[in-house]
Structure formats: structure tokens, C-alpha cells
Protein backbone atom coordinates (compact mmCIF):
# COMPACT_ATOMS: atom_id res chain seq x y z
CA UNK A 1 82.61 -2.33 37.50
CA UNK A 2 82.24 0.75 35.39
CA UNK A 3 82.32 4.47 36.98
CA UNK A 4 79.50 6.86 35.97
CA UNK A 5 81.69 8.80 33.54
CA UNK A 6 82.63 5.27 31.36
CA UNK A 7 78.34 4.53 32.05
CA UNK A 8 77.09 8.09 30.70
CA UNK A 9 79.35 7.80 27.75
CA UNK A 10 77.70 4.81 26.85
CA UNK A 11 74.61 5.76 27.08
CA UNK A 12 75.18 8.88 25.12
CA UNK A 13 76.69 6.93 22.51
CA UNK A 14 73.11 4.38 22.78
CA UNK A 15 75.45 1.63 24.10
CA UNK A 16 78.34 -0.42 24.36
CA UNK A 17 78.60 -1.39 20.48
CA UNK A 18 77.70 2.28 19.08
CA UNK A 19 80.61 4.07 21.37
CA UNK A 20 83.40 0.74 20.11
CA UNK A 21 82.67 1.74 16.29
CA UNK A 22 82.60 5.65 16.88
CA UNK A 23 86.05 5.60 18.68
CA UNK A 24 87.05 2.92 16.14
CA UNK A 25 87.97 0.21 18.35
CA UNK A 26 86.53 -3.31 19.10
CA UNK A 27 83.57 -3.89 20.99
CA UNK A 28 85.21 -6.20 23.51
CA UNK A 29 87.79 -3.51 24.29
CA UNK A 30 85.09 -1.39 25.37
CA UNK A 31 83.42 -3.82 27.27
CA UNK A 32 86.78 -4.39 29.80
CA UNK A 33 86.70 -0.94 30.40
CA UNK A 34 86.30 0.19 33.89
CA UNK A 35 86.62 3.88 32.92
CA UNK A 36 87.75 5.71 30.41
CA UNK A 37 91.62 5.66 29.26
CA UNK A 38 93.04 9.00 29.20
CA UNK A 39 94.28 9.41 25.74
CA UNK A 40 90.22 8.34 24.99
CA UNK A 41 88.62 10.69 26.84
CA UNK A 42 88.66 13.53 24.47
CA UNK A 43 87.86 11.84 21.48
CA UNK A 44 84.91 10.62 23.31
CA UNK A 45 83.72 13.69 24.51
CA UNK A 46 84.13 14.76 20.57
CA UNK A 47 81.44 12.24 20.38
CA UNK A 48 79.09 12.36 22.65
CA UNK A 49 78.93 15.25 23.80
CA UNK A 50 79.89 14.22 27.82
CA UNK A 51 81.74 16.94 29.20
CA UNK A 52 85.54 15.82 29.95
CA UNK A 53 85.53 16.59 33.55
CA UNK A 54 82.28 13.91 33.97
CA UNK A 55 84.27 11.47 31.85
CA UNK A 56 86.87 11.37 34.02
CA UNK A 57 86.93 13.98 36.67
CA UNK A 58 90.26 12.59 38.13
CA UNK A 59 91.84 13.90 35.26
CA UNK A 60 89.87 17.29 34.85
CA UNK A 61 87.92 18.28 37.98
CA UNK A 62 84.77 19.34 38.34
CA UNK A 63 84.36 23.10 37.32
CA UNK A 64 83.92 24.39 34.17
CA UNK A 65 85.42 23.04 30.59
CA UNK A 66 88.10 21.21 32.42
CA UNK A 67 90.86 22.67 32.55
CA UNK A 68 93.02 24.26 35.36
CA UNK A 69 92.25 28.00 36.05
CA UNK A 70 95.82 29.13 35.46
CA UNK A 71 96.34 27.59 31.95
CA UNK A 72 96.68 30.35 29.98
CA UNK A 73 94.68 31.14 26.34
CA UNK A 74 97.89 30.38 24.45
CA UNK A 75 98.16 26.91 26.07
CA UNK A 76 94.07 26.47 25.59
CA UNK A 77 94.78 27.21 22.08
CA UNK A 78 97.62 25.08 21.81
CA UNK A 79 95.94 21.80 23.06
CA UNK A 80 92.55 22.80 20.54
CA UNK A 81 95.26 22.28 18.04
CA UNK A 82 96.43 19.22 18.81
CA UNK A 83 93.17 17.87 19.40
CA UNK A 84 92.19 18.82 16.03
CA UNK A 85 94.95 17.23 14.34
CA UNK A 86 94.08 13.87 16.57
CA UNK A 87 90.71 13.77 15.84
CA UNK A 88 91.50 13.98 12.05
CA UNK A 89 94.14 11.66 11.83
CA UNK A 90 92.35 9.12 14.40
CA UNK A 91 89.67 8.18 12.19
CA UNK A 92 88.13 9.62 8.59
CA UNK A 93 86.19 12.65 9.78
CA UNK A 94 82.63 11.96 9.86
CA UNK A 95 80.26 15.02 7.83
CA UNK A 96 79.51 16.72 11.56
CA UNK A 97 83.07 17.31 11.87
CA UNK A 98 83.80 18.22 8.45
CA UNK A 99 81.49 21.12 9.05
CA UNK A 100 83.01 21.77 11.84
CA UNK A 101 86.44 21.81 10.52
CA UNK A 102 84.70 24.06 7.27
CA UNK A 103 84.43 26.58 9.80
CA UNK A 104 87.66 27.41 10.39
CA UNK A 105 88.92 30.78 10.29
CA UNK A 106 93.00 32.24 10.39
CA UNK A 107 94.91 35.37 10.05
CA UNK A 108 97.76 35.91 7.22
CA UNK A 109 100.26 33.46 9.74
CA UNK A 110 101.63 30.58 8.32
CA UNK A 111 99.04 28.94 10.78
CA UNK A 112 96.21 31.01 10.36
CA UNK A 113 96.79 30.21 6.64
CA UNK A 114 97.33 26.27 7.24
CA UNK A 115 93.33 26.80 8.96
CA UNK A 116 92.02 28.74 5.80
CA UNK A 117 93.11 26.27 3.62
CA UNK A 118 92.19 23.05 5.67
CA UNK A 119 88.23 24.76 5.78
CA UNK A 120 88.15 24.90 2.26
CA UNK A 121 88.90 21.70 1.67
CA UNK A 122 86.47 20.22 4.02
CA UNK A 123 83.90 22.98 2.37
CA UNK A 124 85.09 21.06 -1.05
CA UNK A 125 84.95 17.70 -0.62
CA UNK A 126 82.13 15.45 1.42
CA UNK A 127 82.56 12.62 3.96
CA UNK A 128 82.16 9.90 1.56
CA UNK A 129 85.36 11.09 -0.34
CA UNK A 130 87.38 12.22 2.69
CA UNK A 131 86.51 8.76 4.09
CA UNK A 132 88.10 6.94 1.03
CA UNK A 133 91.09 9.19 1.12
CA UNK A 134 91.84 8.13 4.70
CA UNK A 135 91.70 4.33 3.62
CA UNK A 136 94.04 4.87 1.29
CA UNK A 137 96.59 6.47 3.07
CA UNK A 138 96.32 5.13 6.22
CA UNK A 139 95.27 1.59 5.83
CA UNK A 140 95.14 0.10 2.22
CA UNK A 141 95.00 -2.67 0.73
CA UNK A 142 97.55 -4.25 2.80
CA UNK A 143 99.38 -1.30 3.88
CA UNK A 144 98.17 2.72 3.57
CA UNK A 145 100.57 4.98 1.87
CA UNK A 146 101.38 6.79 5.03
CA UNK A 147 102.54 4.49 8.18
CA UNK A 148 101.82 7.08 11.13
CA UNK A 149 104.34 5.37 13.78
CA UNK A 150 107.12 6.63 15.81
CA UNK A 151 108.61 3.20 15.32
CA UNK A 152 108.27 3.36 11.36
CA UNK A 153 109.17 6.35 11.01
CA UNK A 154 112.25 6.23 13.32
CA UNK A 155 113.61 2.73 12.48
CA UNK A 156 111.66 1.47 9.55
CA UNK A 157 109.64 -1.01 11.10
CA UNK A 158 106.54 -1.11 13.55
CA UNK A 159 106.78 -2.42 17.29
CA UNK A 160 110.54 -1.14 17.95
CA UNK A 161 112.22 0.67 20.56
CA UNK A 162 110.18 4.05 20.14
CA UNK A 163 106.97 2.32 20.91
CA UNK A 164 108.58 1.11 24.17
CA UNK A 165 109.75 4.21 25.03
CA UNK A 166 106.39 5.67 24.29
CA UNK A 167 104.91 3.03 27.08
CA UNK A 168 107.36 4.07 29.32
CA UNK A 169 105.78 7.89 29.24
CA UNK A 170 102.47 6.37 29.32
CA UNK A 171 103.34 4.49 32.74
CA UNK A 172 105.16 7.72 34.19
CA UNK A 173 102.05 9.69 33.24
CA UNK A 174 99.89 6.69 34.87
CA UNK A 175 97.74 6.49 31.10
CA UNK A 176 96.09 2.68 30.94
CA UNK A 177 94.79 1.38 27.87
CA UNK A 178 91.90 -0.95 28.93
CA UNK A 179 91.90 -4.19 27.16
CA UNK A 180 93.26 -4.80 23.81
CA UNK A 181 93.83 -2.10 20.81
CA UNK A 182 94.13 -1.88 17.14
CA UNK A 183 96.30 0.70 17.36
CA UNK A 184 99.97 0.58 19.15
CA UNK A 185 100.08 3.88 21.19
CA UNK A 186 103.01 5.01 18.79
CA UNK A 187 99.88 5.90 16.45
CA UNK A 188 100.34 9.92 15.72
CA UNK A 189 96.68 10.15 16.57
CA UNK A 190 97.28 9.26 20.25
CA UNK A 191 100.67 11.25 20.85
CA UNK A 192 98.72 14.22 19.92
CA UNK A 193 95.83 13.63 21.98
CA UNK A 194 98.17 13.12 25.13
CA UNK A 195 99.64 16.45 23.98
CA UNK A 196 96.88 18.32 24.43
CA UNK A 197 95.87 17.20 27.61
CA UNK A 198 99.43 18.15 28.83
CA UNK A 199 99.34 21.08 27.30
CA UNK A 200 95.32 22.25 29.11
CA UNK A 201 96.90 20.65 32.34
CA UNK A 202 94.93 17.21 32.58
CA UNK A 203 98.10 15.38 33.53
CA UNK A 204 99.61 15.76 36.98
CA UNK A 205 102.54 16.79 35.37
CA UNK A 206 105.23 19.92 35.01
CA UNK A 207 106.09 21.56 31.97
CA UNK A 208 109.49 19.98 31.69
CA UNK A 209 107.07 16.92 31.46
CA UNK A 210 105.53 18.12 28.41
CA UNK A 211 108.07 19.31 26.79
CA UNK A 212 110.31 15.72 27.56
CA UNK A 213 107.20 13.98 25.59
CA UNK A 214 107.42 16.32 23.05
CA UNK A 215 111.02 15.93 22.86
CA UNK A 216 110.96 12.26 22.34
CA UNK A 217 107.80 11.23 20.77
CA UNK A 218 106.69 13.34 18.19
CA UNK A 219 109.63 16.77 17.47
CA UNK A 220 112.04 13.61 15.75
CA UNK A 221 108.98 12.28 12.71
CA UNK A 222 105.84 14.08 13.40
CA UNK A 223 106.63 17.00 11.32
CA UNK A 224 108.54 14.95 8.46
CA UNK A 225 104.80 12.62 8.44
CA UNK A 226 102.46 15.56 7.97
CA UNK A 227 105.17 16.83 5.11
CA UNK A 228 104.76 13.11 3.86
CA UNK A 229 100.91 14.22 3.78
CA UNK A 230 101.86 17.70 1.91
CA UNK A 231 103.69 16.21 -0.98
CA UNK A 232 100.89 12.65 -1.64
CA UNK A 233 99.78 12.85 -4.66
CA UNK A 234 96.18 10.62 -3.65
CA UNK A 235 95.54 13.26 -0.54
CA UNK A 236 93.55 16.66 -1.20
CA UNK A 237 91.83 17.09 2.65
CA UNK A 238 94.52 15.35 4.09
CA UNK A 239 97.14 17.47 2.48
CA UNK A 240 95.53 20.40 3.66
CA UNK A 241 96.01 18.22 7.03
CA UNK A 242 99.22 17.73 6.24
CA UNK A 243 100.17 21.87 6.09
CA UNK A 244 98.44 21.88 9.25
CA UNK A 245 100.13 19.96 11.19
CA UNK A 246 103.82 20.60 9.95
CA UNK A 247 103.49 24.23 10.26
CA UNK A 248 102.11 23.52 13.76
CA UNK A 249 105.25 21.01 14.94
CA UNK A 250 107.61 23.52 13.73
CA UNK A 251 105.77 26.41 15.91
CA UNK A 252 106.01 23.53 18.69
CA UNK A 253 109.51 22.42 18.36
CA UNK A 254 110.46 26.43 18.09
CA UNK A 255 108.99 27.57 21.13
CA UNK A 256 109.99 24.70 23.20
CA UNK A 257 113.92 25.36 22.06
CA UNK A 258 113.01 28.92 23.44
CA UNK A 259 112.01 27.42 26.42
CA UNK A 260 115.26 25.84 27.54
């Protein structure tokens, strides 16, 4: 039986089919939902514009924009970050989030710099040839130019041991993934989203919690992947992406040294 966050979402979306291709996963996968995984529930409220803490108020309450009153701006800002980079590297950005991301403004940091540039390349270029870009370095013909996997990048081949320990997190976190997935939950796309909902508080979890899954799932490859994305010669948004995202590990991996 489905909860009335999973049943709003659908509707939003105008059913069970339209939500499976705007999150980019199989219709049946959808339909053995009871409610809404965790590392989903952003990404859907990207989409349909359900509020988080109706999605799944387990996870975020019911006040406000969902998130815990004594999170602080600079971890608010933090988790818009990573759910930025998720959403982009998810799926190819569809033209309402392209003008979205076109809107981006920064300050003469190396971040606020990474944001001017990323807006002017979704100002420069249109969904049609972002979309293309994505297929070719993410999926291919046969294989995408960039494989973004703990496990590949880590060992050289998909489905090892950092996937595993990935899934251990995910069980110590109590995240489900309904039914079966395209993606293994090594995908940068979903590390990032489960960042940012430890970093706004969604998890029941400490901040030695977050910074352990920062530790071990993305501070060893995430940064050397989005510099993989800086230097590819077929990417011009998603090298853009690319600056983003390593400039933004760096600040990550940094502050959470400072932290110890």
C-alpha cells in the first residue's frame, strides 16, 4: 500500500509511468514502491514540486522547508550544493533546470567562480545539446566516457567492495531502495544526494556520521571524477560541472580535516 507522500507525487507527476521516466528509472520499480526511498525524495521534489517534508515526513517533519531549525545557513548551503551537483549528474538536465542553473550567481571564490561559469554555459548551450553530451559521457555506445562509480573508480571494475561498503551505510542510515534499479547506489549521483540530506539534517544521524560517509564514499574518487569531467575533450556544460564539483570536494574534504 502506498502512503500519501509516494500517492501525491504521483499524481503531481500525472501518474505512475510519467514520475518512472522523470526520475529515470523503470516503471515497475515505481510501481513496488510503498513510499518514497530516501536518496529519491529530493530529486522528486525537484520534479514535482511536492514539498520534501509531505514526501516523506519521517525524514523531514512537518514545518517549514524541511529541515531541522538548528541547521545552520552554511550547512543549508552546503546540502543546495550537493543537490545541485546530483541533480546534474543524475540525469541530462531538462531546459527548466537549465534555466535554473543559468541563474546562478558567485563571488570572486574559487566557488563562486565554479557557479559563474557553470550559468554561462547552461545560458550557451540548450537541452537538446546538453542532453547528447550526457549520453556520451555517461552512457555511450556501450560504455560513456566517464564511469561515475566508487567501485570503478577505486578498483577498476563495477560491483566491488566499495559498492558493498556503500550498502552497508545505506543499512546503518536505514535508506531502502524499493524494487529493482538501473543504477548501483555507488552512482556519484546518489552519494551526493545522501550528502545533502545529511548535511540539512534529514538523517537521524551525528556529524561524525556525515563526515564517516564522506570519508569513505566520495573524499577517495569524487574529486579525481569531476577533474575527469574538467579535462574531456567532448564535455562543454559538463566541464563547467566538472569545476564545480572538484572545487566543491576539495572545500569538503578541507573542512572536514579541520573538523577532526
Amino acid at each position: 500500500m502506498r502512503d500519501a507522500g509516494l500517492e501525491q507525487a504521483i499524481k503531481a507527476a500525472g501518474g505512475v509511468a510519467s514520475l518512472a521516466r522523470a526520475v529515470g528509472i523503470s516503471q515497475p520499480s515505481v510501481s513496488l514502491w510503498s513510499r518514497i526511498p530516501a536518496e529519491r525524495v529530493l530529486t522528486i521534489e525537484a520534479l514535482t514540486s511536492v514539498p520534501r517534508f509531505i514526501l516523506r515526513p519521517d525524514l523531514y517533519g512537518s514545518a517549514g522547508p524541511g529541515v531541522s531549525s538548528n541547521i545552520d545557513e552554511i550547512d543549508q548551503l552546503r546540502a543546495a550544493e550537493y543537490d545541485l551537483l546530483s541533480l546534474l549528474l543524475g540525469k541530462a538536465p531538462d531546459a527548466t533546470t537549465l534555466a535554473r542553473v543559468a541563474t546562478l550567481k558567485g563571488d570572486a571564490s574559487d566557488l563562486g567562480m565554479a557557479h559563474v561559469e557553470l550559468a554561462a554555459a547552461a545560458t550557451e548551450m540548450d537541452e537538446r545539446a546538453v542532453s547528447r553530451e550526457f549520453f556520451d559521457l555517461f552512457i555511450g555506445l556501450g560504455r560513456g566516457e566517464v564511469l561515475p562509480y566508487a567501485s570503478y573508480y577505486l578498483t577498476g571494475f563495477l560491483h566491488e567492495r566499495p559498492l558493498a561498503r556503500v550498502r552497508e551505510d545505506f543499512d546503518l542510515l536505514g535508506i531502502e531502495r524499493a524494487g529493482p534499479s538501473r543504477e548501483p547506489e555507488d552512482h556519484i549521483a546518489i552519494l551526493l544526494e545522501v550528502m545533502a540530506n545529511l548535511a540539512r539534517g534529514g538523517f537521524d544521524a551525528d556529524f561524525a556520521m556525515q563526515a564517516r560517509f564522506f570519508e569513505r564514499h566520495l573524499k577517495p574518487w569524487a574529486a579525481r571524477m569531476f577533474a575527469d569531467l574538467e579535462i574531456s575533450k567532448s564535455a562543454k556544460f559538463y566541464r563547467a560541472v566538472g569545476r564545480l564539483g572538484r572545487v566543491f570536494m576539495e572545500l569538503e574534504s578541507e573542512a572536514f580535516t579541520l573538523s577532526e
